[in-house]
Protein backbone atom coordinates (compact mmCIF):
# COMPACT_ATOMS: atom_id res chain seq x y z
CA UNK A 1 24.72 10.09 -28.90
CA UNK A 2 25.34 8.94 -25.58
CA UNK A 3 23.51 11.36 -24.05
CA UNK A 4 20.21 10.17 -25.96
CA UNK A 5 20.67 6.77 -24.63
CA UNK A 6 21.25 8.73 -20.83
CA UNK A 7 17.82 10.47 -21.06
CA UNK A 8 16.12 8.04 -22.26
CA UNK A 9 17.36 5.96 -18.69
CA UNK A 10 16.35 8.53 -17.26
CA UNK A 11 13.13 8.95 -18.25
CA UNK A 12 12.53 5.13 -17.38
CA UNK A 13 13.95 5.61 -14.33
CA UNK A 14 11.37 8.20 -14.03
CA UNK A 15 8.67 6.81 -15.15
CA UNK A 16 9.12 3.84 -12.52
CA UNK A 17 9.24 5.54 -9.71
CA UNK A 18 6.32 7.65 -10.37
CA UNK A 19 4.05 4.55 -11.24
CA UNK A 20 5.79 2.97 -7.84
CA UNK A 21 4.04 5.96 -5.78
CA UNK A 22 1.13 5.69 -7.77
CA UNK A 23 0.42 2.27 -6.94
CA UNK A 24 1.48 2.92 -3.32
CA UNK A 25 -1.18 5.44 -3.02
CA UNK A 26 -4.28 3.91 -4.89
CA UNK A 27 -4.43 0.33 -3.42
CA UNK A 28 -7.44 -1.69 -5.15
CA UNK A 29 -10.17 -1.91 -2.24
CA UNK A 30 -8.97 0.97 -0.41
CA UNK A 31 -11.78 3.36 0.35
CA UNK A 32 -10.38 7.28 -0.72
CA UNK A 33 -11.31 9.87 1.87
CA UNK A 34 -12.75 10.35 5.24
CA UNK A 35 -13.88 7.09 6.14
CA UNK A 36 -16.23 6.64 9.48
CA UNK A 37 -15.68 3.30 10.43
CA UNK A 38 -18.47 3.13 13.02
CA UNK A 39 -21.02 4.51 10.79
CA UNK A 40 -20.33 1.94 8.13
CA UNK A 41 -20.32 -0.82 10.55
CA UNK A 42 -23.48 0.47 12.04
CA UNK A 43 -25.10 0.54 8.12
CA UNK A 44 -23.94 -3.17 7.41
CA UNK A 45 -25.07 -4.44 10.44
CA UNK A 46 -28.37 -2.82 10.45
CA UNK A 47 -28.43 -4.04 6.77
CA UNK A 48 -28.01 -7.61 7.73
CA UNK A 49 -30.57 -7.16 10.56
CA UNK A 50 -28.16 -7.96 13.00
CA UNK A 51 -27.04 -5.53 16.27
CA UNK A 52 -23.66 -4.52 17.33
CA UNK A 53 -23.61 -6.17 21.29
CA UNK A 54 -20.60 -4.56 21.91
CA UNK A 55 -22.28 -0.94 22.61
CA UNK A 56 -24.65 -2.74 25.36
């Protein structure tokens, strides 16, 4: 009987960790990927009609 009780600690013990790294790894907002900074700030400025001054 006692081992029941054992697994199922286990198994939560488990279970936390895993959704520990899974939040660790998929942060809300992040963006997933290869992720070109300079073309994306290029994109929103352009969008906004404004210029990046700091490449004159």
């Amino acid at each position: 009987m006692e081992w029941i009780i054992v697994g199922i600690a286990a198994l939560l013990i488990l279970a936390l960790v895993c959704l520990l790294i899974w939040k660790a790894k998929h942060r809300p907002g992040s963006v997933h990927g290869d992720f070109r900074f300079d073309s994306h700030k290029t994109g929103e400025l352009s969008k906004r009609g404004l210029f990046d001054k700091t490449k004159w």
